[in-house]
N, C-alpha and C. Protein backbone atom coordinates (compact mmCIF):
# COMPACT_ATOMS: atom_id res chain seq x y z
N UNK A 1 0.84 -1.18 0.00
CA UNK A 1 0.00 0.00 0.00
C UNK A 1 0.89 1.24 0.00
N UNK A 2 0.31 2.28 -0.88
CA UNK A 2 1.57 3.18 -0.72
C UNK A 2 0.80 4.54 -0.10
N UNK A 3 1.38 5.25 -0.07
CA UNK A 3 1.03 6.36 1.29
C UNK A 3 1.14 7.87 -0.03
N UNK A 4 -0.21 8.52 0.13
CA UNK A 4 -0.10 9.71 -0.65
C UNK A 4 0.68 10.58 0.18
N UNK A 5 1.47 11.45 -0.39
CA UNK A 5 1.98 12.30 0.40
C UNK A 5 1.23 13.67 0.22
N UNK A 6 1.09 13.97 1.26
CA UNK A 6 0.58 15.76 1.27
C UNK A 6 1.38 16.72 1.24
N UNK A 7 1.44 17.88 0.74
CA UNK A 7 2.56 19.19 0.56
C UNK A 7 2.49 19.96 1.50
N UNK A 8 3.64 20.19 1.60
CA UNK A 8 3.82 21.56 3.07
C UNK A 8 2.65 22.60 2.56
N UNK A 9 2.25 22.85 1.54
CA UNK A 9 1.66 24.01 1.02
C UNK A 9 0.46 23.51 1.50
N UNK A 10 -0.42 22.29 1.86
CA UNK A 10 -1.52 22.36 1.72
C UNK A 10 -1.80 22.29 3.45
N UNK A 11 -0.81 21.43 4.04
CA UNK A 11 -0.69 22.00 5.30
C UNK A 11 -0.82 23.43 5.86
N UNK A 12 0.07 24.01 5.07
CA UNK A 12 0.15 25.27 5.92
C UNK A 12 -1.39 26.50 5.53
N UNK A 13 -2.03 25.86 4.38
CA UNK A 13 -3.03 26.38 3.56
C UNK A 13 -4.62 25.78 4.71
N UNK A 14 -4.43 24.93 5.18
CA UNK A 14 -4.97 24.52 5.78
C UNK A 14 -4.87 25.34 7.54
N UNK A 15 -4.16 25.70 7.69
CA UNK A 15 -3.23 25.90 8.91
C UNK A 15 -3.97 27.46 8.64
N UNK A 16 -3.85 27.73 8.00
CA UNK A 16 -4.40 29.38 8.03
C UNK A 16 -5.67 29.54 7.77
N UNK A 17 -6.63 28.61 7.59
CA UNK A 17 -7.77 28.53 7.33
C UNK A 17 -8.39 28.10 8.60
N UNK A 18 -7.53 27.05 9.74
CA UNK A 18 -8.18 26.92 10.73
C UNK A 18 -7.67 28.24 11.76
N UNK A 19 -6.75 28.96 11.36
CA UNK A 19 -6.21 30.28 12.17
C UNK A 19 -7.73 30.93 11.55
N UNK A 20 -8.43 31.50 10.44
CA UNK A 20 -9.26 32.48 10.26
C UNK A 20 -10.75 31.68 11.15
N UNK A 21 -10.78 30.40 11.03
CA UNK A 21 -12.36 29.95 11.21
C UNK A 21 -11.98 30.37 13.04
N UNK A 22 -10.82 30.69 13.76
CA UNK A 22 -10.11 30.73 14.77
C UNK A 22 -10.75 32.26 15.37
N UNK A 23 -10.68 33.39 14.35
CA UNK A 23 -10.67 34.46 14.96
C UNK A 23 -12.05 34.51 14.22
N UNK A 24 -13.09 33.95 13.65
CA UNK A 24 -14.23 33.97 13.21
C UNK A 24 -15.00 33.39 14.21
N UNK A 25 -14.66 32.31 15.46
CA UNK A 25 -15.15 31.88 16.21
C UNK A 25 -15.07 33.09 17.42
N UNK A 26 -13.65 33.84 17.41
CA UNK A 26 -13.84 34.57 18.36
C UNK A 26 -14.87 35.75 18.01
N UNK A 27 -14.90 36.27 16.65
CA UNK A 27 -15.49 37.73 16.78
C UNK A 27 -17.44 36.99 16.40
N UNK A 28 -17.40 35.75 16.43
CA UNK A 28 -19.40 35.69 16.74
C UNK A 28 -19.25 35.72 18.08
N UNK A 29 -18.35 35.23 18.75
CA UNK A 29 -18.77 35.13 20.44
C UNK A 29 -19.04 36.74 21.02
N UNK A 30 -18.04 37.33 20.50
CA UNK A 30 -18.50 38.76 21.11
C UNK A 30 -19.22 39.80 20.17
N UNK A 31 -20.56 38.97 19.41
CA UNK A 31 -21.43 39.74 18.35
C UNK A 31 -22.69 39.11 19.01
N UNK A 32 -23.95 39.52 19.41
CA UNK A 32 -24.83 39.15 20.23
C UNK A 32 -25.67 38.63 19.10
N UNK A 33 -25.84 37.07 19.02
CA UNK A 33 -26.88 36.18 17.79
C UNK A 33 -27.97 35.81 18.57
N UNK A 34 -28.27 35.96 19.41
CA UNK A 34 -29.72 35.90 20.05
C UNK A 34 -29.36 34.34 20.20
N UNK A 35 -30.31 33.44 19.86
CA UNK A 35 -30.06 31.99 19.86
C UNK A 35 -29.49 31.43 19.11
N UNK A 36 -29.06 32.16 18.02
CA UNK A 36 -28.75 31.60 16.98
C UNK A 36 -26.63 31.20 17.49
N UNK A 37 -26.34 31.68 19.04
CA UNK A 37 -24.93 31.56 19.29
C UNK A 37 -24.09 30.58 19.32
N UNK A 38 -25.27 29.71 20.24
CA UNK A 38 -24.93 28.31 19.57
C UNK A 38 -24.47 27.29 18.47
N UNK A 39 -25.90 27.43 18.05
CA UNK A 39 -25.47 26.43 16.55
C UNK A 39 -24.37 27.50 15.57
N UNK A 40 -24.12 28.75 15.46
CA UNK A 40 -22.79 29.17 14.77
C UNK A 40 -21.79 28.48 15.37
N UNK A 41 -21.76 28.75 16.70
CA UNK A 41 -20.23 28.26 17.70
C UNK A 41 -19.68 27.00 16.97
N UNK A 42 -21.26 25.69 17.09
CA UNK A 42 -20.48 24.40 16.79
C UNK A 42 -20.86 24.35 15.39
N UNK A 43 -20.89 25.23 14.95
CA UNK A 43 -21.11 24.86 12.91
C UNK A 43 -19.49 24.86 12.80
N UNK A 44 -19.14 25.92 13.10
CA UNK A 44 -17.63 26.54 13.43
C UNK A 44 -16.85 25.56 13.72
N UNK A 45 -17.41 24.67 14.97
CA UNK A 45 -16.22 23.96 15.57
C UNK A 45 -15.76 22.67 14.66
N UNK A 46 -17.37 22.47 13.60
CA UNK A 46 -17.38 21.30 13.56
C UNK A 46 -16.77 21.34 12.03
N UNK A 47 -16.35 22.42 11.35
CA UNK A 47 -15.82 22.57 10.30
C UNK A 47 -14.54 22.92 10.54
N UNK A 48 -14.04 23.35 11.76
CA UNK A 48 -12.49 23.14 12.27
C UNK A 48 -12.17 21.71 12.13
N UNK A 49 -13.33 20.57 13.10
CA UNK A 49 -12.77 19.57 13.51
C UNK A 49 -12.97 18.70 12.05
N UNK A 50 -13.27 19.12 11.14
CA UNK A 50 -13.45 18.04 10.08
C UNK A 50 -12.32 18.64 9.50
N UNK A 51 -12.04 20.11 9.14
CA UNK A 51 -10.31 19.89 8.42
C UNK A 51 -9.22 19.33 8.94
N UNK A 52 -9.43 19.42 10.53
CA UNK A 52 -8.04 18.38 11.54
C UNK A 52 -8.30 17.06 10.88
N UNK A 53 -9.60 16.84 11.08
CA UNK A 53 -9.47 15.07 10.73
C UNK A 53 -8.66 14.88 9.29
N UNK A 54 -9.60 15.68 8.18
CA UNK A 54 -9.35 14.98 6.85
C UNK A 54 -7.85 15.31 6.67
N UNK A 55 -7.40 16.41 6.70
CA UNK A 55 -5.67 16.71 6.64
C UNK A 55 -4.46 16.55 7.54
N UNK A 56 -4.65 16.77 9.19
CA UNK A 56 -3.85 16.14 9.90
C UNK A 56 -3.84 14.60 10.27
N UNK A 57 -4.83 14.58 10.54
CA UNK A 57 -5.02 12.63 10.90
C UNK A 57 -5.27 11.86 9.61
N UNK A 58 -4.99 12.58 8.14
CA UNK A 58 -4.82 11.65 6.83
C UNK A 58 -6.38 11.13 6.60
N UNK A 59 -7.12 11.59 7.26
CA UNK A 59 -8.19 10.70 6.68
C UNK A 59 -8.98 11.01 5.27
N UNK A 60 -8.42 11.35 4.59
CA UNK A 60 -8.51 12.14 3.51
C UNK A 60 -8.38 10.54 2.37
N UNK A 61 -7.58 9.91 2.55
CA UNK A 61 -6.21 9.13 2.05
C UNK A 61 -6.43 7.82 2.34
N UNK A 62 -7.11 7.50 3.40
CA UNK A 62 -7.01 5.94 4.44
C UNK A 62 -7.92 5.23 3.80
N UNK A 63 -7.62 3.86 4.32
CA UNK A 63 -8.60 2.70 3.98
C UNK A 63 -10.08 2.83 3.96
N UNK A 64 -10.77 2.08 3.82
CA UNK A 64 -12.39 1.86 4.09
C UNK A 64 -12.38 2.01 5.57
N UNK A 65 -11.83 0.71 6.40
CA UNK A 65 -11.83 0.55 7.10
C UNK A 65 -11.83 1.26 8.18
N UNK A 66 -10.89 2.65 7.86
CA UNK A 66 -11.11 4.04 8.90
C UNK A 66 -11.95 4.59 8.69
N UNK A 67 -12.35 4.30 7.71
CA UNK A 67 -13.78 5.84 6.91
C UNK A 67 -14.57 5.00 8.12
N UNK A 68 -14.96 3.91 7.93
CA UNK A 68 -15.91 3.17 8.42
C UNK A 68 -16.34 3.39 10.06
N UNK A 69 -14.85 3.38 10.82
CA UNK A 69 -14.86 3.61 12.09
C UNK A 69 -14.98 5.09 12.40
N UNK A 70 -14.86 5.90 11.86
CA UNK A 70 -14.78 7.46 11.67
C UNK A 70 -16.79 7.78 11.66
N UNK A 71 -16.84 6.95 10.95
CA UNK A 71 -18.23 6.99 10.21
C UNK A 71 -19.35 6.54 11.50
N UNK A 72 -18.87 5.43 12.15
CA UNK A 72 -19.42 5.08 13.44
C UNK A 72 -19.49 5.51 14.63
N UNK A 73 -18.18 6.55 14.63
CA UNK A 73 -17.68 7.39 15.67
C UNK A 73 -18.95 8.42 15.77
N UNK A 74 -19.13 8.95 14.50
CA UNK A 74 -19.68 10.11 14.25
C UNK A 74 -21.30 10.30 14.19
N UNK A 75 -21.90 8.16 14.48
CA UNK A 75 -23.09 8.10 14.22
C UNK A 75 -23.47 8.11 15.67
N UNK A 76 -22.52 7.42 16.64
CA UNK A 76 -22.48 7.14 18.05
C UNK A 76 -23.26 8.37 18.49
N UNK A 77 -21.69 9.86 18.00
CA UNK A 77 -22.24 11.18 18.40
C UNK A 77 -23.74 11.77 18.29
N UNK A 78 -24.10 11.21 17.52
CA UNK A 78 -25.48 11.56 16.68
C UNK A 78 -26.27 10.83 17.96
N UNK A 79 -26.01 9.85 17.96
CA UNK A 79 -27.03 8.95 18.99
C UNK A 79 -27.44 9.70 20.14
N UNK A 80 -25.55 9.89 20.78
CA UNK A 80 -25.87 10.74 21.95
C UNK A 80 -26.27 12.55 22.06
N UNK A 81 -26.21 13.04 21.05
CA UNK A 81 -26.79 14.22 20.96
C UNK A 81 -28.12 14.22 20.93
N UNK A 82 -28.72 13.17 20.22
CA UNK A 82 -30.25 13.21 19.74
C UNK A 82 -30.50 12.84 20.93
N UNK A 83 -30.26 11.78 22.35
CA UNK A 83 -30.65 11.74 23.29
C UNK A 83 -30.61 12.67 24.20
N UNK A 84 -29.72 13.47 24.18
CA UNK A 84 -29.16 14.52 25.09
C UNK A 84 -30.43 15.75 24.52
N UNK A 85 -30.83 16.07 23.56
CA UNK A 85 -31.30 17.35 23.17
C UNK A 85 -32.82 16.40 23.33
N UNK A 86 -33.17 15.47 22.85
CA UNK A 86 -34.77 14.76 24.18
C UNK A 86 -34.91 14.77 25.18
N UNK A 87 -34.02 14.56 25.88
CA UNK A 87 -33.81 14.55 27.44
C UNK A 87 -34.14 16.35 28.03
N UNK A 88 -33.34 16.97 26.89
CA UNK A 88 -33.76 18.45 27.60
C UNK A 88 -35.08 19.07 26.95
N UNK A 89 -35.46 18.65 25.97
CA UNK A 89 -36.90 18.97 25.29
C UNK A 89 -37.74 18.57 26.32
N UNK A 90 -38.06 17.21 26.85
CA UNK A 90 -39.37 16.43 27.44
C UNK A 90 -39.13 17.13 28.63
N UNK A 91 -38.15 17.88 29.32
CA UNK A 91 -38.21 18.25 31.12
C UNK A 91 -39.27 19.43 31.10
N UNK A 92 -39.78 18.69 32.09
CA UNK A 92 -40.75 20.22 32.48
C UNK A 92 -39.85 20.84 32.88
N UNK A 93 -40.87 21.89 32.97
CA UNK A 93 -40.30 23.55 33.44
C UNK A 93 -41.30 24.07 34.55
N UNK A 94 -40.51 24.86 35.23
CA UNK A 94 -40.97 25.28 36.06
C UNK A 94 -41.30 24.65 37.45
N UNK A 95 -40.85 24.69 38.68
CA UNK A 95 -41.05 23.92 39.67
C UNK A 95 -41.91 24.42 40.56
């Protein structure tokens, strides 16, 4: 199996793209989005954490076999979010 190699250029192209989504995360935090602060924050985070994956951790490049576990990782998350955001929907309010 042979190993693609990636270029310093796309590294470092990458590297400055998670530096801007960096100071884009900082200047919504101190811009008042009503509710909307949230879901920007982790739209943000979650398009940081998908360029770490696909370009630092190679998953860009890898077998099935990682897509696969990557893929399961990510359905797990799903599981436990969708339980976590029911759990706070069904609570009453108010005591």
């Amino acid at each position: 199996m042979s190993e693609k190699i990636i270029s310093e250029r796309a590294y470092y192209a990458v590297f400055v793209v998670l530096l801007l989504f960096t100071a884009t995360t900082y200047f919504a935090a101190r811009v008042d989005l009503g509710r909307w602060n949230t879901p920007v924050g982790l739209a943000i985070a979650a398009v940081k954490a998908a360029l770490i994956v696909i370009y630092f951790m190679h998953a860009r490049y890898s077998t099935r076999l990682t897509r696969v576990v990557i893929g399961a990782g990510l359905f797990w998350l799903g599981i436990l979010l969708a339980l976590t955001v029911s759990d706070y929907v069904t609570r009453v309010r108010g005591w």
